[in-house]
C-alpha atoms as a PDB file:
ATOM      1  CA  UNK A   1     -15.910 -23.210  12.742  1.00  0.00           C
ATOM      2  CA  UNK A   2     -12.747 -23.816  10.941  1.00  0.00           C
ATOM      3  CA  UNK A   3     -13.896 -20.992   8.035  1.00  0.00           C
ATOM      4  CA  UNK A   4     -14.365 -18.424  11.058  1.00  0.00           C
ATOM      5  CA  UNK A   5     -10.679 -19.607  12.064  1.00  0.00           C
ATOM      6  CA  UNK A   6      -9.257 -18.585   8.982  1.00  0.00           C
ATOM      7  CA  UNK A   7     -10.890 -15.650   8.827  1.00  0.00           C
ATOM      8  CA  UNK A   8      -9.313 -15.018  12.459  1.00  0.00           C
ATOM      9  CA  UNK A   9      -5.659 -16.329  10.827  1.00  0.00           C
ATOM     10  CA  UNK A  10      -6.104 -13.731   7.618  1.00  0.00           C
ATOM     11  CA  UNK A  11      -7.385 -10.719   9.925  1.00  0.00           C
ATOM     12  CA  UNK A  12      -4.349 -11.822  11.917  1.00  0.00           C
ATOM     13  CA  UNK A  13      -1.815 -11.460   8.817  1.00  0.00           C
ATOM     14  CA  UNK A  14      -3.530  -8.261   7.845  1.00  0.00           C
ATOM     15  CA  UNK A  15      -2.742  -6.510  11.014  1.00  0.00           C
ATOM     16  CA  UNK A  16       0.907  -7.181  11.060  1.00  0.00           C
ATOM     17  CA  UNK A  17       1.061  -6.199   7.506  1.00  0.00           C
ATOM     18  CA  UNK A  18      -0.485  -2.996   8.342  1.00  0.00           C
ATOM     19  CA  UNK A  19       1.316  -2.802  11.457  1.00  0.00           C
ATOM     20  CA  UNK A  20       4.528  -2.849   9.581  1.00  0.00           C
ATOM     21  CA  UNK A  21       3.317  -0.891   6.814  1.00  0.00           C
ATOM     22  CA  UNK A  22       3.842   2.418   8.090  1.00  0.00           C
ATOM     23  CA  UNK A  23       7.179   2.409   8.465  1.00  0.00           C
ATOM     24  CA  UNK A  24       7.588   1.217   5.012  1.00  0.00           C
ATOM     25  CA  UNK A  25       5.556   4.431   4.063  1.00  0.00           C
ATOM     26  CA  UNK A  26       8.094   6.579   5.637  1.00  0.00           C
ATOM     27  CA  UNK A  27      10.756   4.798   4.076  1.00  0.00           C
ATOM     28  CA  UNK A  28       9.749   5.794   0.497  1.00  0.00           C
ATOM     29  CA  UNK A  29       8.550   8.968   2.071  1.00  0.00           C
ATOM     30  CA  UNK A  30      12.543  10.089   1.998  1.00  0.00           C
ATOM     31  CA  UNK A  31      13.112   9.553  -1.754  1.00  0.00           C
ATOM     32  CA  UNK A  32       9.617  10.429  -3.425  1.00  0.00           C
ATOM     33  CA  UNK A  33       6.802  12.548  -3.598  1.00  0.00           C
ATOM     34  CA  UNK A  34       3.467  11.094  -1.687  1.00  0.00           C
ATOM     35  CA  UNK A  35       1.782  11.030  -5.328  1.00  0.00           C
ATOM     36  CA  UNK A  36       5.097   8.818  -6.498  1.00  0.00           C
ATOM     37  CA  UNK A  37       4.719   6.458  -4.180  1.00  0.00           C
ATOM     38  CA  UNK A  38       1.087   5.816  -4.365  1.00  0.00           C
ATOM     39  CA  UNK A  39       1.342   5.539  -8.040  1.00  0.00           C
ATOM     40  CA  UNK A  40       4.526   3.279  -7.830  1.00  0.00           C
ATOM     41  CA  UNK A  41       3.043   1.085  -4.717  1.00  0.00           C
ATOM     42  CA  UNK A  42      -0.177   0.377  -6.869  1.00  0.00           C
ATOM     43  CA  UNK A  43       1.698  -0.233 -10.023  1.00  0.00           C
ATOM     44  CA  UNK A  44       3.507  -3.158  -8.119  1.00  0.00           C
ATOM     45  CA  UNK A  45       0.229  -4.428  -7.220  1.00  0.00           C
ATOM     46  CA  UNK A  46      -1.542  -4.151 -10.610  1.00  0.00           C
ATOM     47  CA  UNK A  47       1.525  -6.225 -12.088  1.00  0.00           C
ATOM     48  CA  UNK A  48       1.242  -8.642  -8.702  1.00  0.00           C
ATOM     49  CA  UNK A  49      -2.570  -9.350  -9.752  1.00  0.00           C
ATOM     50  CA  UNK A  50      -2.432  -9.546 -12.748  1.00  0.00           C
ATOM     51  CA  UNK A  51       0.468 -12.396 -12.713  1.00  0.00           C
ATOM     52  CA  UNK A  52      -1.854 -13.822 -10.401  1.00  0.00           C
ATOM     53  CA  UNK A  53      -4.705 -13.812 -12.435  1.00  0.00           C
ATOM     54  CA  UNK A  54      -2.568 -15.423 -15.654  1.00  0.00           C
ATOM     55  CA  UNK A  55      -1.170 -18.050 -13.861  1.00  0.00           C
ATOM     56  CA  UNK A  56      -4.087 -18.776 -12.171  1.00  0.00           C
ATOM     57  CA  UNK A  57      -6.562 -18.363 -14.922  1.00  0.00           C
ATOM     58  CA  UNK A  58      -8.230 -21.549 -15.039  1.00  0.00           C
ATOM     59  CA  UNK A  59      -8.921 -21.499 -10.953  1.00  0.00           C
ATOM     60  CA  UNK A  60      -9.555 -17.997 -10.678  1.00  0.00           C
ATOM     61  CA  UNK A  61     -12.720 -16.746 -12.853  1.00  0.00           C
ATOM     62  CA  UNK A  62     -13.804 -12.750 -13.327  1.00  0.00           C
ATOM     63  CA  UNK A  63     -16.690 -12.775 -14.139  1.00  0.00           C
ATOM     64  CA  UNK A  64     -18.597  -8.808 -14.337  1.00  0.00           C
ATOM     65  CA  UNK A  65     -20.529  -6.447 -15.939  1.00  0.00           C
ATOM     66  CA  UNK A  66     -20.352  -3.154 -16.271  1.00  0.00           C
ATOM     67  CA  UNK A  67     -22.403  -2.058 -13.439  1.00  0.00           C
ATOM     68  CA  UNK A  68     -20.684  -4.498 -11.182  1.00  0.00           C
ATOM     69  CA  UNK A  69     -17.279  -2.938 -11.639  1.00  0.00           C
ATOM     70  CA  UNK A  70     -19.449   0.678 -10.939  1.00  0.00           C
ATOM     71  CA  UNK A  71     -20.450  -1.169  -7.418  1.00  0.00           C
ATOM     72  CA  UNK A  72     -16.573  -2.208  -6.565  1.00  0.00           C
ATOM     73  CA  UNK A  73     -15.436   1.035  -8.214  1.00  0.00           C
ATOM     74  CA  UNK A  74     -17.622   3.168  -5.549  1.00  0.00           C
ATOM     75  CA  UNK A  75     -15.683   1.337  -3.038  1.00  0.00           C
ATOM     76  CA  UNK A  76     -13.063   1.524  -4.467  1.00  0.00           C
ATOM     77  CA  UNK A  77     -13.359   5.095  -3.931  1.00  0.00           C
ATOM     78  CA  UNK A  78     -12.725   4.797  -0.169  1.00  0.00           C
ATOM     79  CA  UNK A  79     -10.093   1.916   0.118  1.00  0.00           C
ATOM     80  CA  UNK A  80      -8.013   2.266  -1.461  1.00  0.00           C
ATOM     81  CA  UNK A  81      -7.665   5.855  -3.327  1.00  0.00           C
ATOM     82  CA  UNK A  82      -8.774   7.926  -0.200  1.00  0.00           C
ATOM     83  CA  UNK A  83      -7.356   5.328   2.788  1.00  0.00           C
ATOM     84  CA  UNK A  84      -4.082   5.327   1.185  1.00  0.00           C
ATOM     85  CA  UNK A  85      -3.801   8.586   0.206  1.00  0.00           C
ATOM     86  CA  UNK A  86      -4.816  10.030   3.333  1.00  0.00           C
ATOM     87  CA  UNK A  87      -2.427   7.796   5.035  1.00  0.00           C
ATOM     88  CA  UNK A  88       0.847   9.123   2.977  1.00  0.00           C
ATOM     89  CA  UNK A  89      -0.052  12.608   3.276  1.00  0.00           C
ATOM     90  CA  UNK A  90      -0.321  12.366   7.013  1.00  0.00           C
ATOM     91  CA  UNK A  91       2.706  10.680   7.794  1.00  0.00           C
ATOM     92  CA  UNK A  92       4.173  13.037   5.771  1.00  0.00           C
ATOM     93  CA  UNK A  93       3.579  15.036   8.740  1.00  0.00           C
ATOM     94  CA  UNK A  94       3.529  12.938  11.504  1.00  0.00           C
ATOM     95  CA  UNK A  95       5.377   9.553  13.079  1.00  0.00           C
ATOM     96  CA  UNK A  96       4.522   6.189  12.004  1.00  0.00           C
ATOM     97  CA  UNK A  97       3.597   5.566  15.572  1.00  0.00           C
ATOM     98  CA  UNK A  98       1.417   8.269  16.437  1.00  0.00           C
ATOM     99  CA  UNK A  99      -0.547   7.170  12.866  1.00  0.00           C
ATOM    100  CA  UNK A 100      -0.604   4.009  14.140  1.00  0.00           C
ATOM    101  CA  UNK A 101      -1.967   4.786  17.903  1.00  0.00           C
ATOM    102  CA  UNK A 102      -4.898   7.045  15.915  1.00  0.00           C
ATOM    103  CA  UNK A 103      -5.552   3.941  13.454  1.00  0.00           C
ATOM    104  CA  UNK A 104      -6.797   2.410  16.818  1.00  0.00           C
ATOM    105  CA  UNK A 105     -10.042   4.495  16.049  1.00  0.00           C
ATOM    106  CA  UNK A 106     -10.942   2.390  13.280  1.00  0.00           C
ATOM    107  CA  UNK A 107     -13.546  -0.157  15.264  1.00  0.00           C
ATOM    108  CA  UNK A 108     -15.178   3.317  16.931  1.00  0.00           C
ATOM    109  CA  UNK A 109     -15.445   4.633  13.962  1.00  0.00           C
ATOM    110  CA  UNK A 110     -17.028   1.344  11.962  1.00  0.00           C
ATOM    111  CA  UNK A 111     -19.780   0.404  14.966  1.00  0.00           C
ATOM    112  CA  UNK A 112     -20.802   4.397  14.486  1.00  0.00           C
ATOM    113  CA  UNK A 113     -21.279   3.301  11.010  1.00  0.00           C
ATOM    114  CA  UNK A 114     -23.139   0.293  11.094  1.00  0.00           C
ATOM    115  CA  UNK A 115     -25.669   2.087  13.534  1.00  0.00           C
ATOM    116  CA  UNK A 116     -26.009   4.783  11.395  1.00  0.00           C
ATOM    117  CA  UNK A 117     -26.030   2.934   7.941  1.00  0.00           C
ATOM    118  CA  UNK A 118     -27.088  -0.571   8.738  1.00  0.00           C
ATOM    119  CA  UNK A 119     -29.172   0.175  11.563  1.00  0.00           C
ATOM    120  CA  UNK A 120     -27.357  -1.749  14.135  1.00  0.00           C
ATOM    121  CA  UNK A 121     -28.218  -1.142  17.227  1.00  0.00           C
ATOM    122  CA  UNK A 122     -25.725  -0.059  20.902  1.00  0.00           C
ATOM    123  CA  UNK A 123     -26.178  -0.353  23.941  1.00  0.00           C
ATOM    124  CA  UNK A 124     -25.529   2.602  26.795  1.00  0.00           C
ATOM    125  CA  UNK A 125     -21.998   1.001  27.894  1.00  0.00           C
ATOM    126  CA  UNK A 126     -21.057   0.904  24.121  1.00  0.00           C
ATOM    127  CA  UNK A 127     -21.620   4.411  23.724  1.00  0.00           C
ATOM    128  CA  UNK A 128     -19.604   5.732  26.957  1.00  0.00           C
ATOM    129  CA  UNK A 129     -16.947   3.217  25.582  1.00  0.00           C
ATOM    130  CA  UNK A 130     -17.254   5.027  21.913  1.00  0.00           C
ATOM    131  CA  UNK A 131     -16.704   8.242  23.629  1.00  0.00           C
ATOM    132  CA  UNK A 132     -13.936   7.663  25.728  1.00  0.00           C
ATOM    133  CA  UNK A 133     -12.121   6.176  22.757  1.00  0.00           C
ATOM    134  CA  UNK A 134     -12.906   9.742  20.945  1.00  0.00           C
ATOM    135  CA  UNK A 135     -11.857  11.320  24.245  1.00  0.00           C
ATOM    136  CA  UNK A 136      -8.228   9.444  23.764  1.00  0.00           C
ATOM    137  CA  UNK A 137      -7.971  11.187  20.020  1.00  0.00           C
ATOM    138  CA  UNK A 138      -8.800  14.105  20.916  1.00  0.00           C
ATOM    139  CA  UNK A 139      -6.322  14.596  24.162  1.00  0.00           C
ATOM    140  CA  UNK A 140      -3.516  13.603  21.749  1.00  0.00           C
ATOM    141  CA  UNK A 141      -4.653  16.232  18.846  1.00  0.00           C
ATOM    142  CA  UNK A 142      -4.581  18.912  21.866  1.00  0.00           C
ATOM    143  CA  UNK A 143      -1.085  17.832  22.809  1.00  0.00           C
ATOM    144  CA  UNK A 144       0.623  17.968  19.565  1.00  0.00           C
ATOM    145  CA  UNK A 145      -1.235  21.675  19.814  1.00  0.00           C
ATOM    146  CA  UNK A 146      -0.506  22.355  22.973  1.00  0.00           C
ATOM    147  CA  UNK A 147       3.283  21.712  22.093  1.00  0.00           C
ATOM    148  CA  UNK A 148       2.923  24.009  19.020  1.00  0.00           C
ATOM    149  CA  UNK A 149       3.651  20.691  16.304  1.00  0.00           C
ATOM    150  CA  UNK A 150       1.082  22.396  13.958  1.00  0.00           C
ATOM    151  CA  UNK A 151       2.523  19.780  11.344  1.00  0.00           C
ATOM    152  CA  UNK A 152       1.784  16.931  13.398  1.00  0.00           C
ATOM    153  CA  UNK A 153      -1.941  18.114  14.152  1.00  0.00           C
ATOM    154  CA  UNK A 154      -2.380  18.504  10.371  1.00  0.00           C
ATOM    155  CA  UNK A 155      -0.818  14.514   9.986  1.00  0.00           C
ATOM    156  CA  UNK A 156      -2.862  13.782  12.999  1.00  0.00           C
ATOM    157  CA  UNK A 157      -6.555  14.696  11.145  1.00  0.00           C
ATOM    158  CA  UNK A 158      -4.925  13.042   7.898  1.00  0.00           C
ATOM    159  CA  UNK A 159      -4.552   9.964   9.468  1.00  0.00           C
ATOM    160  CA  UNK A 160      -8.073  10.112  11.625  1.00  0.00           C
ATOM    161  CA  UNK A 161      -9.502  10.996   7.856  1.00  0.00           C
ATOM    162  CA  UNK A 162      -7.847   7.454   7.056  1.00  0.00           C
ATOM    163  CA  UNK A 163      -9.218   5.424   9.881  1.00  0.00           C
ATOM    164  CA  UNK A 164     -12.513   7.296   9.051  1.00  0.00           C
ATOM    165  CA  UNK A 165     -12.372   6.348   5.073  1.00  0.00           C
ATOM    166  CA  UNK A 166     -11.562   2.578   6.707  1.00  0.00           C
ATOM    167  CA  UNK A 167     -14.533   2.502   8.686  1.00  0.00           C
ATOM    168  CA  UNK A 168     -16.870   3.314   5.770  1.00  0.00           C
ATOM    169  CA  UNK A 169     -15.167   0.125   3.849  1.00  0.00           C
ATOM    170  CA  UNK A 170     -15.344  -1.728   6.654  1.00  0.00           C
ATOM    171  CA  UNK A 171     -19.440  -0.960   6.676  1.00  0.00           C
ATOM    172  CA  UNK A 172     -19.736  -1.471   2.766  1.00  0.00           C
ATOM    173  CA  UNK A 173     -17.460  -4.622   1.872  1.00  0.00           C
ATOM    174  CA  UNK A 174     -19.175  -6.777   4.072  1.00  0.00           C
ATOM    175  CA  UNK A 175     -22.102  -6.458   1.202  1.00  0.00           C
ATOM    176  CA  UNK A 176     -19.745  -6.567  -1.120  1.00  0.00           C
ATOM    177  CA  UNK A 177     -17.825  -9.500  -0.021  1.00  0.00           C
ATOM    178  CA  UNK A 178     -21.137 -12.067  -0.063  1.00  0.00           C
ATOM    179  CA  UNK A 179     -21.925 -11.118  -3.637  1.00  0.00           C
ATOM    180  CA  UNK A 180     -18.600 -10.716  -5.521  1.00  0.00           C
ATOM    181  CA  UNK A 181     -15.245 -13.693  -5.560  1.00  0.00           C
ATOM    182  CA  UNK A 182     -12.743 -12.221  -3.638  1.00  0.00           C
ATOM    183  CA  UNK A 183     -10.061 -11.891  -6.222  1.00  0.00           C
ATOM    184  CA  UNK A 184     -12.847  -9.851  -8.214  1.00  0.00           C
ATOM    185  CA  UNK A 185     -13.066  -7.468  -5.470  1.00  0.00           C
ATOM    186  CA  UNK A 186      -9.664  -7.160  -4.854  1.00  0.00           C
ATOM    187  CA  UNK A 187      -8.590  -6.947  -8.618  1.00  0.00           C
ATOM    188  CA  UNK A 188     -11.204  -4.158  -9.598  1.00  0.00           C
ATOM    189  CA  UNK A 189      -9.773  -2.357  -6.336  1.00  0.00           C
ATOM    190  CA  UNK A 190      -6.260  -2.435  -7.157  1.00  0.00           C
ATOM    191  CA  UNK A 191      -6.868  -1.767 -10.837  1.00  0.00           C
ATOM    192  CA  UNK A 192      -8.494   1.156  -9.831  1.00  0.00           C
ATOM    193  CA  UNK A 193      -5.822   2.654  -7.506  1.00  0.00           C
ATOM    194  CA  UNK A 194      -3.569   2.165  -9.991  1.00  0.00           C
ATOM    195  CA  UNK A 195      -5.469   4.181 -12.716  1.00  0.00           C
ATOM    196  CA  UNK A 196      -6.158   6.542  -9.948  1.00  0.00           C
ATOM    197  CA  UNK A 197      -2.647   7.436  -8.745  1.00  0.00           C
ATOM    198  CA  UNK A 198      -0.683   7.233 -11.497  1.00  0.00           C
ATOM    199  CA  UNK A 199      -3.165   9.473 -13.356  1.00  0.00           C
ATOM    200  CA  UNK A 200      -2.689  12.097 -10.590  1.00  0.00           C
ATOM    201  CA  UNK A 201       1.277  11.853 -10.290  1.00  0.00           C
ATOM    202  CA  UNK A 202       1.868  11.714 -14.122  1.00  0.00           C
ATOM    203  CA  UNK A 203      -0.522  14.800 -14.726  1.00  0.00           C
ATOM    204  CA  UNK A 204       1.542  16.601 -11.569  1.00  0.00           C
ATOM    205  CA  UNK A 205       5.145  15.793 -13.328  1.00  0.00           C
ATOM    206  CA  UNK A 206       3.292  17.213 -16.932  1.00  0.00           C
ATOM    207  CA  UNK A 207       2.259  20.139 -15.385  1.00  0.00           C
ATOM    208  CA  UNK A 208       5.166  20.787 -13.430  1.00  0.00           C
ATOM    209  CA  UNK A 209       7.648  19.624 -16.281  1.00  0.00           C
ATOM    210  CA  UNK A 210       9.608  16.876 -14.003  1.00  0.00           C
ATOM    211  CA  UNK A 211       8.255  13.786 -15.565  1.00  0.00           C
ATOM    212  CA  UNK A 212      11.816  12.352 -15.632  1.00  0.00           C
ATOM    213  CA  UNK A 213      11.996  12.479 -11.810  1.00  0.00           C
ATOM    214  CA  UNK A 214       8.954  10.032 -12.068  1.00  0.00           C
ATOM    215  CA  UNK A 215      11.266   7.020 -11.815  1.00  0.00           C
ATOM    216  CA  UNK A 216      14.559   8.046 -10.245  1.00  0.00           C
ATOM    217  CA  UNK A 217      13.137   6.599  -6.619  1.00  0.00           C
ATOM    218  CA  UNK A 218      13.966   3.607  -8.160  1.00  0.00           C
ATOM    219  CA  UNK A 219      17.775   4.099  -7.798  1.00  0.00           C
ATOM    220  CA  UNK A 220      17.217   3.678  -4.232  1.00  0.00           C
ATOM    221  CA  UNK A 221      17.514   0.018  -3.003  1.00  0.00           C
ATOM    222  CA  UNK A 222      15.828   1.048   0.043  1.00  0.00           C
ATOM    223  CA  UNK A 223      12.955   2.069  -1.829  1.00  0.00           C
ATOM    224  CA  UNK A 224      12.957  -0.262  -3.866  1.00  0.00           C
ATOM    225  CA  UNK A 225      12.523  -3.086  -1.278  1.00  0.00           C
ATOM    226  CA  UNK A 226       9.548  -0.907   0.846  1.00  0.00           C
ATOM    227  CA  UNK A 227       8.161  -0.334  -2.602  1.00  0.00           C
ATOM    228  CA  UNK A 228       7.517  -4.176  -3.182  1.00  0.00           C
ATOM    229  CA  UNK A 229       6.436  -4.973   0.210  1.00  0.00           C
ATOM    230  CA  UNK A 230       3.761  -2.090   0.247  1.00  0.00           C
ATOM    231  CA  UNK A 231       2.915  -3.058  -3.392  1.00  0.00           C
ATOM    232  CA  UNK A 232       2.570  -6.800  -3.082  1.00  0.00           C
ATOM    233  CA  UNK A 233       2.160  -7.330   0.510  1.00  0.00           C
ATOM    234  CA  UNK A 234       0.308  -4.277   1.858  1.00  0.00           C
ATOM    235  CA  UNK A 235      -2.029  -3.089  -1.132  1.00  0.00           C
ATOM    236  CA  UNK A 236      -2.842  -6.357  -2.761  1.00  0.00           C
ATOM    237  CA  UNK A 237      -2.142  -8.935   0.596  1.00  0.00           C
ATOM    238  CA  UNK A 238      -4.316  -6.631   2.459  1.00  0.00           C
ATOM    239  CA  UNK A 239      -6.879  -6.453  -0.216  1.00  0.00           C
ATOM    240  CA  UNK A 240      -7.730 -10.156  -0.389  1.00  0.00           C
ATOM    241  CA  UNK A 241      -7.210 -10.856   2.833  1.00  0.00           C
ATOM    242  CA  UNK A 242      -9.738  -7.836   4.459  1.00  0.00           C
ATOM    243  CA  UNK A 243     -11.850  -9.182   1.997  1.00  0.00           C
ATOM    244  CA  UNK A 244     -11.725 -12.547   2.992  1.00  0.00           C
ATOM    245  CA  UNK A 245     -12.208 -11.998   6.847  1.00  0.00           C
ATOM    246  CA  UNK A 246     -14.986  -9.794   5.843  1.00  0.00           C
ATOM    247  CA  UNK A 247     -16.758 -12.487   4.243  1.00  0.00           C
ATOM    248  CA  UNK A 248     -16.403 -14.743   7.448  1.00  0.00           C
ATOM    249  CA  UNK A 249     -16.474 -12.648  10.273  1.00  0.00           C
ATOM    250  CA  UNK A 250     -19.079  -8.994  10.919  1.00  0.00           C
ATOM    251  CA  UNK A 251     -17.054  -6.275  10.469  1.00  0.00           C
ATOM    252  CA  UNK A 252     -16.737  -4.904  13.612  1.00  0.00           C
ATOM    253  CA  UNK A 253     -14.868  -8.059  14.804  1.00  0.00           C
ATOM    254  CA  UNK A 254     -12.422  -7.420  12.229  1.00  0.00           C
ATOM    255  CA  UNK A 255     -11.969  -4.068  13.344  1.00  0.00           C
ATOM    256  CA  UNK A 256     -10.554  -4.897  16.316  1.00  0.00           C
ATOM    257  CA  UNK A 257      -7.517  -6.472  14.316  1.00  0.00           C
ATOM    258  CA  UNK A 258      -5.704  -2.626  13.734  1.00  0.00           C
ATOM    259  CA  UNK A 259      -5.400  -2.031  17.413  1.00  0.00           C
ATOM    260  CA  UNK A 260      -3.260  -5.186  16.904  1.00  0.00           C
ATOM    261  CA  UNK A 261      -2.003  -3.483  14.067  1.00  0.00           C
ATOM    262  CA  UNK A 262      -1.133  -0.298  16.565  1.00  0.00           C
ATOM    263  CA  UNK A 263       1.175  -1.971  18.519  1.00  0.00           C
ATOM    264  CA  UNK A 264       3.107  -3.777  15.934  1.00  0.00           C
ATOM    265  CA  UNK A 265       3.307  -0.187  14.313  1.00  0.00           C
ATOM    266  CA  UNK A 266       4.554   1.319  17.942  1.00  0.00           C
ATOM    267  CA  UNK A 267       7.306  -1.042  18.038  1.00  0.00           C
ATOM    268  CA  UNK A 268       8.481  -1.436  14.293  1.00  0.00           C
ATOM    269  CA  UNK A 269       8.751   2.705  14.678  1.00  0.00           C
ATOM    270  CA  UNK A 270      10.776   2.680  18.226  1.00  0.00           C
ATOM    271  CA  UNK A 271      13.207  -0.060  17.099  1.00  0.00           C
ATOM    272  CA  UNK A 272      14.147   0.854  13.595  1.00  0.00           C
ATOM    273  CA  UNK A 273      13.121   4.078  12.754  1.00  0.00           C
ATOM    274  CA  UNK A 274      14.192   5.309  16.015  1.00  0.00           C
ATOM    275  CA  UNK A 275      10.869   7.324  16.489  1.00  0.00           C
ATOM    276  CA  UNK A 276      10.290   9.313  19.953  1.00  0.00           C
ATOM    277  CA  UNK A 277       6.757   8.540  21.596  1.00  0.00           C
ATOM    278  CA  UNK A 278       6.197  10.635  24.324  1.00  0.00           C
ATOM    279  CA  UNK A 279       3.725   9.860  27.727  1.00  0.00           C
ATOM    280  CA  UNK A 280       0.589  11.504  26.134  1.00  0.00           C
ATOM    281  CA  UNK A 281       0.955   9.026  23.312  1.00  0.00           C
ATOM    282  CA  UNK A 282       0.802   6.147  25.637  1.00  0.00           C
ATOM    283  CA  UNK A 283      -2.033   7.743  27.668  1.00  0.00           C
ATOM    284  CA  UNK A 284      -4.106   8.301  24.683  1.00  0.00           C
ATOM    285  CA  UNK A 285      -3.258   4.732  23.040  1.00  0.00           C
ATOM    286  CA  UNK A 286      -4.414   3.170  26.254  1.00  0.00           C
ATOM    287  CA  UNK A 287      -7.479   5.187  26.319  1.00  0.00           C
ATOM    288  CA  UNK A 288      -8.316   4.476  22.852  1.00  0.00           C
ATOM    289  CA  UNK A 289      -7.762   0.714  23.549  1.00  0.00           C
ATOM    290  CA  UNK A 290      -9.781   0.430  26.647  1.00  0.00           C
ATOM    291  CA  UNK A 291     -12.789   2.339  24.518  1.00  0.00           C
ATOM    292  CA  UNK A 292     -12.626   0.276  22.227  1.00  0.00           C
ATOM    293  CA  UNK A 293     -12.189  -3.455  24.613  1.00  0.00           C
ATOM    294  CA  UNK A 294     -15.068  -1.738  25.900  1.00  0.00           C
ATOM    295  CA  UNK A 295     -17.238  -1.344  23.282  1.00  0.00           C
ATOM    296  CA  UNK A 296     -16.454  -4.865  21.510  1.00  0.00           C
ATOM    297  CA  UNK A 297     -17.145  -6.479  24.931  1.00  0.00           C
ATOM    298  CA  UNK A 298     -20.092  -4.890  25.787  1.00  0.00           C
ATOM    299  CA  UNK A 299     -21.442  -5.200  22.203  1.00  0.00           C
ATOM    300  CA  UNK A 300     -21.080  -8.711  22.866  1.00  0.00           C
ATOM    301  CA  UNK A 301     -22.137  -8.841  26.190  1.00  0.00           C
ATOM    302  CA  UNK A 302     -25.468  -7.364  24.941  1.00  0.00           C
ATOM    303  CA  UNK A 303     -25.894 -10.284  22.216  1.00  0.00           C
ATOM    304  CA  UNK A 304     -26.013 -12.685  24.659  1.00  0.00           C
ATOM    305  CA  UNK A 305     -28.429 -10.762  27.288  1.00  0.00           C
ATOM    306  CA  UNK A 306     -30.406 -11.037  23.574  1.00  0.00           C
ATOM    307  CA  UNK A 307     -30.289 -14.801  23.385  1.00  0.00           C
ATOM    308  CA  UNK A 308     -31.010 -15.147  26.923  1.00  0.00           C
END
């Protein structure tokens, strides 16, 4: 009881980390490339873990083989290289708090998942709830195209490529999570996002002959501070504590944390980045939320109909 309420407490943490995340995102957005920050962001957290890991040596054991760090490395694949870097490029074109409202998909998105790849099984009220959820995406894409924001459409699928690339984590770290320690998992991860990203941004400065621009974001307090807190906090925090809940709880419960997540990311863009959200935002938010109330409460509604 008391390891499921930690698991509640970290899945907790994680959302408001998230929550605040994208507007720390835009923040760098102003002074660097997308590629820059990734690589920068992940270079943070490589140095964060691996501090960790020395100070903490004696407590804190890797222990892998090769073909273990393939297994991570596959997942590694979806969060964080293509989560993250879906996420930049989209709010590159769109508001932190319309990213946030379509993060809210996330849960749909994982239970579609699991049925598909674990073979978990919905009832009827589930799937209307699943598809009015979809129904709330898909009323705000045709708004930002009604209105002719072509840009925000494109950041709109960016972002719903994100929540999709979360849901497939979601569905594969639970695995993951009851075989590996949860520092391994999280290391190997970060380790790999930073190979990953500052391979890509390095090779586009070389080919583009502006590798001295790699570092000037650093002259930037600003980005300096959301550079640490996405580093530390929101790439490695995140990391091990996902992990953890995931190892605790199923993963569609912890799901449900990002629409959490959505509302902390609503309000941090309102109040300081002074970001406009307009009626159709809040229509579609609160039809994605009640899809997705709906299909955790009916999921468990069903379980128990099961016992009985």
């Amino acid at each position: 009881m008391i390891e499921n309420r930690n698991a509640y407490i970290a899945a907790t943490i994680y959302a408001i980390i998230i929550g605040l995340s994208f507007m720390f995102v835009k923040v760098t957005l102003t002074v660097a490339t997308p590629l820059d920050t990734l690589a920068h962001r992940f270079t943070i957290a490589g140095i964060a873990a691996t501090v960790l890991f020395v100070l903490k040596k004696e407590s804190i054991k890797v222990k892998v083989t090769k073909k273990d760090v393939l297994r991570i490395a596959l997942l590694a694949i979806l969060y964080p290289t293509l989560f993250f870097a879906f996420q930049v490029f989209g709010l590159m074109h769109t508001s932190s708090s319309e990213a946030g409202i379509i993060q809210a998909t996330i849960p749909i998105f994982t239970l579609i998942f699991a049925s598909i790849i674990l073979k978990e099984t919905s009832t009827r009220s589930q799937k209307i709830a699943i598809g009015l959820s979809v129904l709330g995406v898909m009323y705000i894409m045709y708004m930002n195209g009604a209105g002719g924001t072509n840009t925000s459409l494109i950041g709109t699928g960016l972002i719903l490529l994100s929540a999709l690339t979360a849901s497939l984590y979601n569905v594969f770290a639970r695995r993951l999570t009851q075989r590996y320690s949860l520092f391994t998992i999280t290391y190997i991860m970060t380790l790999f996002g930073f190979i990953a990203f500052n391979g890509l941004a390095l090779t586009n400065h070389v080919m583009n002959g502006t590798v001295h621009q790699f570092m000037q974001p650093f002259g930037h307090w600003k980005f300096v501070l959301a550079i640490l807190y996405l580093g530390i906090l929101s790439s490695l925090g995140t990391s091990y504590l996902s992990n953890y809940a995931l190892s605790k709880i199923d993963a569609s419960k912890m799901s449900v944390f990002s629409n959490f997540a959505t509302l902390i990311t609503i309000l941090a863009g309102v109040i300081f980045l002074k970001e406009e959200v307009h009626l159709y935002h809040i229509v579609g938010s609160i039809i994605i939320i009640i899809g997705v109330v709906g299909t955790n409460y009916f999921g468990a509604r069903g379980k128990s109909n099961e016992k009985i």
